[in-house]
N, C-alpha and C. Protein backbone atom coordinates (compact mmCIF):
# COMPACT_ATOMS: atom_id res chain seq x y z
N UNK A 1 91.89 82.44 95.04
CA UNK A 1 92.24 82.71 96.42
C UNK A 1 92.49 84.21 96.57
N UNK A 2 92.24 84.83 97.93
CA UNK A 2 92.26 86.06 98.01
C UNK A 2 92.78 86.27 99.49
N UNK A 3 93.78 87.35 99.13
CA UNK A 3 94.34 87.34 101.20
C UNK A 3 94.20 89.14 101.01
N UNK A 4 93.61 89.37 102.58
CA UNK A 4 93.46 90.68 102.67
C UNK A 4 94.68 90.73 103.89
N UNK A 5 95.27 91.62 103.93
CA UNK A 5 96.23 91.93 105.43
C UNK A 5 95.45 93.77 105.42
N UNK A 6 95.22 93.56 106.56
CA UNK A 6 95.11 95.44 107.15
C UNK A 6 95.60 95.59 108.66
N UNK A 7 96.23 96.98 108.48
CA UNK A 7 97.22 97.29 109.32
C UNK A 7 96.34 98.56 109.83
N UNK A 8 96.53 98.45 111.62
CA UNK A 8 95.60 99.52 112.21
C UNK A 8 94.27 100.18 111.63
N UNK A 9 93.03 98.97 111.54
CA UNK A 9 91.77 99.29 111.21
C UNK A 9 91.19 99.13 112.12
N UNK A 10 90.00 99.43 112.47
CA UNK A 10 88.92 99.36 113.53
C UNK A 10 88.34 97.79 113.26
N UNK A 11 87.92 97.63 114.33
CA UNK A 11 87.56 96.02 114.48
C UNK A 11 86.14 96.00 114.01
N UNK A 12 85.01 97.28 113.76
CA UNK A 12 84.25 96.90 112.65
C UNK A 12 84.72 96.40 111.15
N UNK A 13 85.71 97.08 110.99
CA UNK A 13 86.44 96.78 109.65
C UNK A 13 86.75 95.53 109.39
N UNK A 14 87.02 94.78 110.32
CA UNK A 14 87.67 93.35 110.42
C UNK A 14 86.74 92.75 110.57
N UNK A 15 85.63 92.75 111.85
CA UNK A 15 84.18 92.09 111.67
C UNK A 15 83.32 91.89 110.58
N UNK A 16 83.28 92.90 109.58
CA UNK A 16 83.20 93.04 108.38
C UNK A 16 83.44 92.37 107.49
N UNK A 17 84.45 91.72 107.65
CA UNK A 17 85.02 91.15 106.38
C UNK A 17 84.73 89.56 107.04
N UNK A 18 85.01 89.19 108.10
CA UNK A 18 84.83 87.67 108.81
C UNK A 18 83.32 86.94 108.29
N UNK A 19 82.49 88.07 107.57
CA UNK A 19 81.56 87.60 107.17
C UNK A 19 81.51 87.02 105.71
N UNK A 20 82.89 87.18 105.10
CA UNK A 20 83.19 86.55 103.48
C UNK A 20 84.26 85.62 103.66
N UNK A 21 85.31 86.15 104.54
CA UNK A 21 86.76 85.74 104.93
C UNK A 21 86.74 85.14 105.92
N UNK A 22 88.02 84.23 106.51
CA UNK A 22 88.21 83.58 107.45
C UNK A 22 89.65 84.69 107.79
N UNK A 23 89.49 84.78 109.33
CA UNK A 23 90.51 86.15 109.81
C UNK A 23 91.82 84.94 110.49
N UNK A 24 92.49 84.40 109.59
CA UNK A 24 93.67 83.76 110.22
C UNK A 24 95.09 84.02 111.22
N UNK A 25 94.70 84.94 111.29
CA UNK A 25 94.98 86.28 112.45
C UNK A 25 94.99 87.43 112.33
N UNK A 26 95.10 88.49 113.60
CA UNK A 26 94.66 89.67 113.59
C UNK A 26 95.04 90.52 112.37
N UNK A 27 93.48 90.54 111.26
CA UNK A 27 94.59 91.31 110.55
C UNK A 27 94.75 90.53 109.05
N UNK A 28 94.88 89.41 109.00
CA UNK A 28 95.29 88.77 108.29
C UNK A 28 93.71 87.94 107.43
N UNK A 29 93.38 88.15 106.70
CA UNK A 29 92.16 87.68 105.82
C UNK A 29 92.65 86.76 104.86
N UNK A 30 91.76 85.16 104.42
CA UNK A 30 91.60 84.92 103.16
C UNK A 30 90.67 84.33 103.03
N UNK A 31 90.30 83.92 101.72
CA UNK A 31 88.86 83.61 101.07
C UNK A 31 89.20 83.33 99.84
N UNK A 32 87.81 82.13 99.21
CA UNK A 32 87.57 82.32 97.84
C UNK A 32 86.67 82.98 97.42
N UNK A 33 86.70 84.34 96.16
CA UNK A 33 85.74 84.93 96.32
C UNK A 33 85.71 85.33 94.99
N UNK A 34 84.91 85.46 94.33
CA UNK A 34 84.27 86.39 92.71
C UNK A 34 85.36 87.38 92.66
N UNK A 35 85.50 87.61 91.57
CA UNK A 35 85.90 89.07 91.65
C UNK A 35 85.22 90.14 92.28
N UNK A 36 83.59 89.82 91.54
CA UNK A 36 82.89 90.98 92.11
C UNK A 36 83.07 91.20 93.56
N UNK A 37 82.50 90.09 94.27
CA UNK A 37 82.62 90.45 95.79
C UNK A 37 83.96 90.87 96.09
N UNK A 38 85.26 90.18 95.60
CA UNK A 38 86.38 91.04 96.04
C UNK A 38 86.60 92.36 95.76
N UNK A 39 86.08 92.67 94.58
CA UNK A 39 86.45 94.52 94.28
C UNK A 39 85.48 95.48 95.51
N UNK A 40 84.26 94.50 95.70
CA UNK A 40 83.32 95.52 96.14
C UNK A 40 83.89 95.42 97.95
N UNK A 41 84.44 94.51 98.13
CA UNK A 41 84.47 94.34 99.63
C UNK A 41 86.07 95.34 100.08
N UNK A 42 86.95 95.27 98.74
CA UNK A 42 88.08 95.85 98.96
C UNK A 42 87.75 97.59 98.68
N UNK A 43 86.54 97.72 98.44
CA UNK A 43 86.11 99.22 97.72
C UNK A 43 85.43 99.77 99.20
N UNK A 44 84.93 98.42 99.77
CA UNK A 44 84.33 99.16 101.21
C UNK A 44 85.05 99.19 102.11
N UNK A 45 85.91 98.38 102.32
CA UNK A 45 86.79 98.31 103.23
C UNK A 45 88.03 99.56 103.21
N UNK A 46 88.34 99.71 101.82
CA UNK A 46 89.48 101.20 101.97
C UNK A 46 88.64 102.65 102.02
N UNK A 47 87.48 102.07 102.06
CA UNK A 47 86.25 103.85 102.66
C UNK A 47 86.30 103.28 103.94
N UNK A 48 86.46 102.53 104.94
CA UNK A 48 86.22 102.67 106.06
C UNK A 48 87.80 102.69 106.96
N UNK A 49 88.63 102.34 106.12
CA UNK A 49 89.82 102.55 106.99
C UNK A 49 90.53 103.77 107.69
N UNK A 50 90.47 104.75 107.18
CA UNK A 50 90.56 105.74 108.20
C UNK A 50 92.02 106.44 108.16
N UNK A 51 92.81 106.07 109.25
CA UNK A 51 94.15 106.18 109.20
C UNK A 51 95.04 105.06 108.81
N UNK A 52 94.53 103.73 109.07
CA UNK A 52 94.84 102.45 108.81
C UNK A 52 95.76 102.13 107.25
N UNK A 53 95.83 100.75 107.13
CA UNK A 53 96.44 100.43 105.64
C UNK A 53 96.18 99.06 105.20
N UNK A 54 95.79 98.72 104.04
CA UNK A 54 95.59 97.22 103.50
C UNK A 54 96.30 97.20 102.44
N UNK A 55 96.53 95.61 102.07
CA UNK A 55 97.19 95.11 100.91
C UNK A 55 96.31 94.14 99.91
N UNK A 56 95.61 93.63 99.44
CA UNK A 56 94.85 92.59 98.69
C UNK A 56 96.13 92.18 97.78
N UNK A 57 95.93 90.69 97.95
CA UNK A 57 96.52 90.00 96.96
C UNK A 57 95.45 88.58 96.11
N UNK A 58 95.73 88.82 95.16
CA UNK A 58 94.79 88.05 94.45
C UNK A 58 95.16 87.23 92.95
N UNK A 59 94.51 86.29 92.98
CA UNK A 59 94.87 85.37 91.65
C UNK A 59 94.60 86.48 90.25
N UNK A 60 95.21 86.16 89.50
CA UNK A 60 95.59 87.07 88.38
C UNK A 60 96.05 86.59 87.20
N UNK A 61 95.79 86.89 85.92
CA UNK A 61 96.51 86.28 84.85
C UNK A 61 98.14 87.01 84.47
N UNK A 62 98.85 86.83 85.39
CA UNK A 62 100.07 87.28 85.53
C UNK A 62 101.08 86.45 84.94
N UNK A 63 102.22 86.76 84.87
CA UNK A 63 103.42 85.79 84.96
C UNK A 63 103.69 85.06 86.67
N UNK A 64 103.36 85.83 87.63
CA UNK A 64 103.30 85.49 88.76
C UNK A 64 102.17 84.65 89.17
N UNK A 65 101.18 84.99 88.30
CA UNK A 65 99.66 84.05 88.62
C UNK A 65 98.86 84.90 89.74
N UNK A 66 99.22 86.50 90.19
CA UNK A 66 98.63 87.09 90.84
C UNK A 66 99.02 88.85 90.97
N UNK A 67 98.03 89.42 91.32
CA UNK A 67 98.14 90.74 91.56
C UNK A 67 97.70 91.21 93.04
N UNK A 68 98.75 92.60 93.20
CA UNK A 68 98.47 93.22 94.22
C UNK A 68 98.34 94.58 94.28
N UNK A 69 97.10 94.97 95.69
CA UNK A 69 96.85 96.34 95.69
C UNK A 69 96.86 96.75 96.96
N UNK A 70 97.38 98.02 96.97
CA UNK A 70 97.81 98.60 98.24
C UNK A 70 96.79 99.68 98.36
N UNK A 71 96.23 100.26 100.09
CA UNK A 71 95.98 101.48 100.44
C UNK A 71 96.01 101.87 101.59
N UNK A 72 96.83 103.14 101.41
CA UNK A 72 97.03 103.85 103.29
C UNK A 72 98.67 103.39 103.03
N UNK A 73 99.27 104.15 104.08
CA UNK A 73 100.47 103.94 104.09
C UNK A 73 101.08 102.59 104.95
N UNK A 74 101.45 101.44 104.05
CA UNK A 74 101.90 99.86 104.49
C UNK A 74 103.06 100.26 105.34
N UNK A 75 103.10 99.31 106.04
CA UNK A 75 104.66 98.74 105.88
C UNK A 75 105.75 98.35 104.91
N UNK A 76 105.27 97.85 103.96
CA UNK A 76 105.52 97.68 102.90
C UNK A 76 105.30 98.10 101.44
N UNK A 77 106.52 98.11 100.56
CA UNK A 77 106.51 98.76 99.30
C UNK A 77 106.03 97.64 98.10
N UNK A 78 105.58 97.55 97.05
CA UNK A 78 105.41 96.91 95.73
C UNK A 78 106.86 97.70 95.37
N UNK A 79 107.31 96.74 94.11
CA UNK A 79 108.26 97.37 93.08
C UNK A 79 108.27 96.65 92.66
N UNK A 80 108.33 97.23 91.14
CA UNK A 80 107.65 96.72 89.73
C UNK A 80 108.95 96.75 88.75
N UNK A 81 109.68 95.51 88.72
CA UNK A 81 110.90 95.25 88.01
C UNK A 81 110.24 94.43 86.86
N UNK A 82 110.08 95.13 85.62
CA UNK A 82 109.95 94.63 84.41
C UNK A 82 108.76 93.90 84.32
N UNK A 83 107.33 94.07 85.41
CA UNK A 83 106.32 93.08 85.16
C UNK A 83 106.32 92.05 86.53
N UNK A 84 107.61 92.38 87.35
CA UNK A 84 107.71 91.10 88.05
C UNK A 84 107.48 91.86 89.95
N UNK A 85 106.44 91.64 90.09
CA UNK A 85 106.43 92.42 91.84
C UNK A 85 106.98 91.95 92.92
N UNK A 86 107.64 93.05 93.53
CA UNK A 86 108.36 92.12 94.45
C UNK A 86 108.42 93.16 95.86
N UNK A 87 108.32 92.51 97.03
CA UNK A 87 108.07 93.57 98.39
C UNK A 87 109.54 93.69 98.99
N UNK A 88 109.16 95.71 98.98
CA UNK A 88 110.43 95.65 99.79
C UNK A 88 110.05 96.45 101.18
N UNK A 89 111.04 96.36 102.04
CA UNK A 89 110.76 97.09 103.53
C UNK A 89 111.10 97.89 103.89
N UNK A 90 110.73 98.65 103.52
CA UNK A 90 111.30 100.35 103.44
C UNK A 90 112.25 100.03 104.53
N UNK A 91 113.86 100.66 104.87
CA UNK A 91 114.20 100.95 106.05
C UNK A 91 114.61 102.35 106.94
N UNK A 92 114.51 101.58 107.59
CA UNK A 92 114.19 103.15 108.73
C UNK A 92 116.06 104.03 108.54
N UNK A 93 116.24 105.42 108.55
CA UNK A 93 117.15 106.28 108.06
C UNK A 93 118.49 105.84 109.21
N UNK A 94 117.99 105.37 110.11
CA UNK A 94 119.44 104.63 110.76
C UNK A 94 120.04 102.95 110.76
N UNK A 95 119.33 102.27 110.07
CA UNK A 95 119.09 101.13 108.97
C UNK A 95 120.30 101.95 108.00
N UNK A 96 120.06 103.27 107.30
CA UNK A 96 120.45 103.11 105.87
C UNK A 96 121.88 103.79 105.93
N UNK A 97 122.08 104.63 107.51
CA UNK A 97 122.97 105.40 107.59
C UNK A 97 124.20 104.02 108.10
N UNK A 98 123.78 103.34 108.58
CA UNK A 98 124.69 101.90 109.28
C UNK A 98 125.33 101.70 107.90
N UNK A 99 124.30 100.97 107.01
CA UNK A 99 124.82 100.16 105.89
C UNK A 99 126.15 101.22 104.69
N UNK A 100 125.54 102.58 104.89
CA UNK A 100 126.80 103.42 103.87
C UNK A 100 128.30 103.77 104.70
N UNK A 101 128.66 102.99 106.30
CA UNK A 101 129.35 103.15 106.35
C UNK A 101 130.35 101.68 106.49
């Protein structure tokens, strides 16, 4: 299984992919797919994004049973505690100034 999420891409970008993937909302991709076709579709898709951002997540021989790859600046962070990935949400500097008092 393979889920693509991209954040502010052009809707060729997304048309694009509806031709491997099913677009379960705006934005939101998954599919079963080869590796090959996934490297090559995630290799075309981060040359056409632009200012935009994607995430691929994919089955993997992990402890988790999957891996993930980021490009362009997400919403979201990976962090890599000992092997084990886990998303965090960056927060915004008045988020962080609240919580230290």
């Amino acid at each position: 299984m393979v889920v693509m999420i991209l954040e502010n891409v052009q809707s060729s970008v997304r048309g694009e992919l509806t031709r491997w993937m099913l677009e379960l909302r705006s934005g939101v991709f998954v599919g079963d797919l080869s590796a090959a076709v996934r490297d090559n579709l995630w290799k075309t898709v981060c040359g056409k994004m632009r200012a935009g951002a994607g995430m691929l997540v994919y089955n993997a021989a992990t402890e988790q049973g999957y891996a993930i790859r980021f490009h362009g600046d997400t919403s979201r962070v990976v962090e890599d505690f000992d092997g084990l990935l886990l998303i965090r949400c960056p927060q915004s500097q008045t988020e962080e100034k609240s919580l230290e008092n």
